[in-house]
N, C-alpha and C. Protein backbone atom coordinates (compact mmCIF):
# COMPACT_ATOMS: atom_id res chain seq x y z
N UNK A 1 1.77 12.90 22.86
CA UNK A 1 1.19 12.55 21.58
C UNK A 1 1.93 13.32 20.47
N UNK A 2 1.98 12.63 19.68
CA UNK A 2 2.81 13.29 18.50
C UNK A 2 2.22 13.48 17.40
N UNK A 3 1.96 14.84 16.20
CA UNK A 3 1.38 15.08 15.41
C UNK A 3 2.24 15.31 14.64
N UNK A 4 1.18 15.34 13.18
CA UNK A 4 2.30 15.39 11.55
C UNK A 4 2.24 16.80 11.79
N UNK A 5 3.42 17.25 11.24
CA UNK A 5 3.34 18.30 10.93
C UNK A 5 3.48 18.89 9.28
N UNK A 6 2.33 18.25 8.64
CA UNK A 6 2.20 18.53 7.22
C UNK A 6 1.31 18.81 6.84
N UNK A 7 0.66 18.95 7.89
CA UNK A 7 -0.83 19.19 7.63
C UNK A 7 -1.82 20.23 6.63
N UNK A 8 -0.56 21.45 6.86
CA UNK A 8 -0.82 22.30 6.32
C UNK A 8 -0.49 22.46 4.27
N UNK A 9 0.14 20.81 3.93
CA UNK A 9 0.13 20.11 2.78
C UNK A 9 -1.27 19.75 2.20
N UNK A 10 -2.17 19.39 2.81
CA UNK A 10 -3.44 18.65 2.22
C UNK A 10 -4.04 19.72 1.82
N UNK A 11 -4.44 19.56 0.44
CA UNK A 11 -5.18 20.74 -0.37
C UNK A 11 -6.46 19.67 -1.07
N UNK A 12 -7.31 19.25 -0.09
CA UNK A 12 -8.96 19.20 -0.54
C UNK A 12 -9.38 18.89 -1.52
N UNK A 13 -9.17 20.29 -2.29
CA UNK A 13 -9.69 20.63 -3.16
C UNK A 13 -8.97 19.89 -4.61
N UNK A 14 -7.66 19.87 -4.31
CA UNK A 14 -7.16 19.18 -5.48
C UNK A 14 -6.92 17.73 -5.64
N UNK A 15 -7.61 17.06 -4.26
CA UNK A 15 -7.70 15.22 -4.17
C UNK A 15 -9.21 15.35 -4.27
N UNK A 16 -9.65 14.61 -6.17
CA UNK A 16 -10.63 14.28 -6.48
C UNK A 16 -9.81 13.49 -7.56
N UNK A 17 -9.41 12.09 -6.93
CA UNK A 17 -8.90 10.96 -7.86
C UNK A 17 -9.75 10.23 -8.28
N UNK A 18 -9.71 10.23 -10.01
CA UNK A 18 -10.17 9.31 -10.28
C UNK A 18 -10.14 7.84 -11.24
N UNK A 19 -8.45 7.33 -10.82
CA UNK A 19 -7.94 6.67 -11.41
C UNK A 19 -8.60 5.03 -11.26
N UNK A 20 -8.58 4.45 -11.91
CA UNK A 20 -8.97 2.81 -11.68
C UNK A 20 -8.07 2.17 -10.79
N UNK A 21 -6.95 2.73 -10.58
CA UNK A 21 -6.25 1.98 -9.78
C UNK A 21 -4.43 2.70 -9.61
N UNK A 22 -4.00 1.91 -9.37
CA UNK A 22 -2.78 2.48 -9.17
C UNK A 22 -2.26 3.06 -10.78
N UNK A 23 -1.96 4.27 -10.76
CA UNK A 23 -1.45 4.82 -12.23
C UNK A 23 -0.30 4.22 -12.72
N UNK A 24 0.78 3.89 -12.48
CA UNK A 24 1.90 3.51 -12.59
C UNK A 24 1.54 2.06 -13.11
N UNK A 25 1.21 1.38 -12.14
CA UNK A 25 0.79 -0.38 -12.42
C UNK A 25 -0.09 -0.55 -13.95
N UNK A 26 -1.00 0.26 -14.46
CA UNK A 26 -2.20 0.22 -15.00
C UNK A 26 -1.30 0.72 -16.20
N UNK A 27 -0.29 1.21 -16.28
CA UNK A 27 0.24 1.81 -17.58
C UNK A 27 1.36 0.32 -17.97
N UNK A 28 2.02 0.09 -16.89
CA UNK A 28 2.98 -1.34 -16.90
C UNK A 28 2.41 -2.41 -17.03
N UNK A 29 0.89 -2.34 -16.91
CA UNK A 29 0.59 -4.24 -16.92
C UNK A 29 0.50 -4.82 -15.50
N UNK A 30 0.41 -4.06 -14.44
CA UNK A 30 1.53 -4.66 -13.68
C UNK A 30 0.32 -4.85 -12.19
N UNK A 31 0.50 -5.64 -11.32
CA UNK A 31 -0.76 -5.52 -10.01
C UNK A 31 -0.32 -4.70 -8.98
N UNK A 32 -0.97 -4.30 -8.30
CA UNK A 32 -1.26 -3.77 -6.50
C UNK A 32 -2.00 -4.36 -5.52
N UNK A 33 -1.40 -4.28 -4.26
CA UNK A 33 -2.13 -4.91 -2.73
C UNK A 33 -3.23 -4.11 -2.86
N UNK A 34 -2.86 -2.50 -2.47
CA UNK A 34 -3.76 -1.56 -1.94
C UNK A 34 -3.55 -0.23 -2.28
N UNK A 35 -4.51 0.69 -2.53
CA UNK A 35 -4.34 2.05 -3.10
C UNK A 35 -4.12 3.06 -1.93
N UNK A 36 -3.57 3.98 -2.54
CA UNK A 36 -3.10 5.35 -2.13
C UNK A 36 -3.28 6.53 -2.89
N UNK A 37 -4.16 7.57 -1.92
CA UNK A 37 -4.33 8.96 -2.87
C UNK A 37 -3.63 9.97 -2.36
N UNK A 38 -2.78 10.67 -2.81
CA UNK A 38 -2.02 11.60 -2.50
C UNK A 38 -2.66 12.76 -2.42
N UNK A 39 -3.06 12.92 -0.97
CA UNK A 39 -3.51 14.59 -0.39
C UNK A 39 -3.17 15.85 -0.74
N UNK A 40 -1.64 15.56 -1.28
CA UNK A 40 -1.64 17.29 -2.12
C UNK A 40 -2.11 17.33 -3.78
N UNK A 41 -2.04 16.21 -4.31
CA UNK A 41 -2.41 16.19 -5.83
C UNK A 41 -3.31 15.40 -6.26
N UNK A 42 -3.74 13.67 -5.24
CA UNK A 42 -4.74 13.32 -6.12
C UNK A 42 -4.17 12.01 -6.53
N UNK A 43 -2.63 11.90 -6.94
CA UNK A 43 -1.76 10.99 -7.19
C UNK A 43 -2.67 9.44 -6.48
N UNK A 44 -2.73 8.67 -7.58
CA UNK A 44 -3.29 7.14 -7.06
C UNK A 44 -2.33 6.48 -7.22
N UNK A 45 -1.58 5.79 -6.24
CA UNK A 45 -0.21 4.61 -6.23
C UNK A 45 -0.48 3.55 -5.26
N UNK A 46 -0.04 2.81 -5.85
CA UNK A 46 0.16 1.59 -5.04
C UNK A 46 0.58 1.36 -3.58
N UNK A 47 0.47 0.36 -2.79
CA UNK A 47 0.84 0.68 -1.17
C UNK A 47 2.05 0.05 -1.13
N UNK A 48 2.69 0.16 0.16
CA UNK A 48 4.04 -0.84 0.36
C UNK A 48 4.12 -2.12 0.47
N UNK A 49 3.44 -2.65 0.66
CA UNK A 49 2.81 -4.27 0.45
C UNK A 49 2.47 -4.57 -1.00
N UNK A 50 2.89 -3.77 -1.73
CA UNK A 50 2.87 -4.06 -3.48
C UNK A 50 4.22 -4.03 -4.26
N UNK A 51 4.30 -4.78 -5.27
CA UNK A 51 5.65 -5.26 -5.69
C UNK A 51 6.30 -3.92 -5.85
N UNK A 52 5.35 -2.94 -6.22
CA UNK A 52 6.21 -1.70 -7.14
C UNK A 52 6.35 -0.03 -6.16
N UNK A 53 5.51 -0.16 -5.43
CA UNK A 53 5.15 0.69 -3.97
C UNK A 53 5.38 2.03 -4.81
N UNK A 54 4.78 2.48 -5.39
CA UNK A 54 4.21 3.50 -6.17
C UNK A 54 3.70 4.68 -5.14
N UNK A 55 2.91 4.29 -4.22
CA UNK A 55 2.70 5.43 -3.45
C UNK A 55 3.94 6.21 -3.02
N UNK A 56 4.57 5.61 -2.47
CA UNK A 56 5.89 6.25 -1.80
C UNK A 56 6.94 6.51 -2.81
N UNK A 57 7.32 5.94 -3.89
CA UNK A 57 7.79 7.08 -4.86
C UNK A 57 7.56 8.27 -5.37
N UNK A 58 5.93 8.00 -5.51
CA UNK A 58 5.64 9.40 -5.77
C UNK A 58 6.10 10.41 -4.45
N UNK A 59 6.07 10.03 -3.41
CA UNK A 59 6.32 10.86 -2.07
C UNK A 59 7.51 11.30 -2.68
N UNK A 60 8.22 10.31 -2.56
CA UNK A 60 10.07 10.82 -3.25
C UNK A 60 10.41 11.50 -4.09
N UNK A 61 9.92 11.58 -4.96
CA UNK A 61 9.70 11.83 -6.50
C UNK A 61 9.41 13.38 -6.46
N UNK A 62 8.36 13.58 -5.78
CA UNK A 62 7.68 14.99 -5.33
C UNK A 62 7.59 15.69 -3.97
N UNK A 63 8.13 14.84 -3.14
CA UNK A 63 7.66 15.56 -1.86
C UNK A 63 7.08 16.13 -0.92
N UNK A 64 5.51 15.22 -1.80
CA UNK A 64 4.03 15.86 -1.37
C UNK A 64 3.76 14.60 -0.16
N UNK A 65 3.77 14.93 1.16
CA UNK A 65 4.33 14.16 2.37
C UNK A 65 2.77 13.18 2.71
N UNK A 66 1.67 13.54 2.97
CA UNK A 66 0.66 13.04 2.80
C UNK A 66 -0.05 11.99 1.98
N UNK A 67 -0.53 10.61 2.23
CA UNK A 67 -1.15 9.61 1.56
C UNK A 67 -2.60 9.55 2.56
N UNK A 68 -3.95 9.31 1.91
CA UNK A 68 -4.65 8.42 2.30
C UNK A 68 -5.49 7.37 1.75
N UNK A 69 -5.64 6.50 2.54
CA UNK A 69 -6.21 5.69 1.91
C UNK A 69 -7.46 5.49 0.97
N UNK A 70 -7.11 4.98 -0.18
CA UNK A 70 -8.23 4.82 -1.15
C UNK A 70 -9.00 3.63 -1.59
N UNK A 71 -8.48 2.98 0.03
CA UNK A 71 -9.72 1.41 -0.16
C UNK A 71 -11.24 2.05 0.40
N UNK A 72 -12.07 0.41 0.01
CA UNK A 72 -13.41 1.01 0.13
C UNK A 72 -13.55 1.16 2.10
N UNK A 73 -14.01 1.85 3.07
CA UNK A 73 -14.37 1.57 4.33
C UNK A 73 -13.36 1.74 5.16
N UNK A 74 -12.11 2.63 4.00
CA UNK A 74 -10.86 3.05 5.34
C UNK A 74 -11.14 4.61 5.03
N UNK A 75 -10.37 5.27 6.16
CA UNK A 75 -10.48 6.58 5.93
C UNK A 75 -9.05 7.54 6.56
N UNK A 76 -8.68 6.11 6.75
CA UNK A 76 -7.14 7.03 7.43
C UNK A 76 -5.89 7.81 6.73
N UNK A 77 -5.28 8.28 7.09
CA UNK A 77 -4.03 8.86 6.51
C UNK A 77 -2.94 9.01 7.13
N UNK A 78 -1.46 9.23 6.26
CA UNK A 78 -0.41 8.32 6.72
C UNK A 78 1.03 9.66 5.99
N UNK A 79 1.53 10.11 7.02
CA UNK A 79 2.34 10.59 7.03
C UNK A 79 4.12 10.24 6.79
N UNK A 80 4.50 9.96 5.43
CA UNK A 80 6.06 9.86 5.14
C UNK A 80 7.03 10.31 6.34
N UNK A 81 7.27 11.65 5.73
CA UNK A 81 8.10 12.33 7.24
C UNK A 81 8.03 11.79 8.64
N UNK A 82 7.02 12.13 9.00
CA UNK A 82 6.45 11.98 10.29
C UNK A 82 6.32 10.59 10.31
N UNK A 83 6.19 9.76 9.54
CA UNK A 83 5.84 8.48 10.04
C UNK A 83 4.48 8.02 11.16
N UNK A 84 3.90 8.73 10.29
CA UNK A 84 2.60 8.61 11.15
C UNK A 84 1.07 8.36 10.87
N UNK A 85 0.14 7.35 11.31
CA UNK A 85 -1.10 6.99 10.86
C UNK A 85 -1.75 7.54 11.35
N UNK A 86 -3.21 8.24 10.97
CA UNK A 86 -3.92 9.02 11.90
C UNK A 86 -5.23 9.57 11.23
N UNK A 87 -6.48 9.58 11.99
CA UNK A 87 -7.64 10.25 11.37
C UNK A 87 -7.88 11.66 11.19
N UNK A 88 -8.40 12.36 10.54
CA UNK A 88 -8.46 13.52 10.80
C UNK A 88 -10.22 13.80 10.66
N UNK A 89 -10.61 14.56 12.44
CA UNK A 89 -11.79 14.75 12.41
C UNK A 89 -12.30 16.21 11.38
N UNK A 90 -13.36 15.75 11.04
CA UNK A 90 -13.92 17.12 10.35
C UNK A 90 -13.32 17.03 8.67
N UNK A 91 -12.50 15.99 8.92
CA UNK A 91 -11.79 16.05 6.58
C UNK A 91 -13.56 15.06 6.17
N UNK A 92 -13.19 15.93 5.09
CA UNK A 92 -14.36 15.00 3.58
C UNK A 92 -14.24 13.59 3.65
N UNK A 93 -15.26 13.02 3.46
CA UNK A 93 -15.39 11.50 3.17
C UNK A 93 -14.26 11.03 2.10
N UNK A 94 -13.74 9.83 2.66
CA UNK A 94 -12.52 9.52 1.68
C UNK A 94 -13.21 8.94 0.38
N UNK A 95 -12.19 9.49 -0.89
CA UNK A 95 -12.70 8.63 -1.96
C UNK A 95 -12.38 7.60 -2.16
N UNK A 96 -12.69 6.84 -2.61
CA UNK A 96 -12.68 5.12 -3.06
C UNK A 96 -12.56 4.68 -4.32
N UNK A 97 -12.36 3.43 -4.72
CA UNK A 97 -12.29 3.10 -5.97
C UNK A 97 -13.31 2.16 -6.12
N UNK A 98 -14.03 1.44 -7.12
CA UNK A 98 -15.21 0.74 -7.51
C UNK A 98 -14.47 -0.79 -6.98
């Protein structure tokens, strides 16, 4: 079994997003498939199934390796580097968007 090893990236305390939607898109005019909150900052971007894939630039951009999901009834998270999807028992209820 293979684990991220970034774990020690997710800072809690500083993912309390509360953007309407993808930041990038919402300043351009512009749509998204599906949201992404960035575990070290909070960052709300777009998913890869969206024209502008905002989540993963910001990865690039910053190097904060961690995304999870910010649809309503998912709770997973998704590792750049590592390339990897995965739950983590015992993390905070994921936030969501309306």
């Amino acid at each position: 079994m293979t684990l991220c090893t970034h774990l020690d990236q997710i800072d809690y305390d500083a993912v309390d997003p509360d953007a309407d939607g993808c930041e990038e898109c919402l300043a351009m005019g512009d749509r998204w498939v599906h949201l992404r909150a960035c575990q070290s900052c909070g960052h709300i971007g777009c998913c890869d199934s969206s024209p502008n894939r905002h989540a993963r630039a910001h990865v690039t951009q910053t190097g904060h390796p961690i995304i999870r999901s910010y649809e309503p009834g998912e709770s997973w998270f998704y590792c750049y580097p590592d390339e990897l999807v995965f739950e983590l028992s015992g993390a905070p209820p994921a936030p969501t968007h309306a």
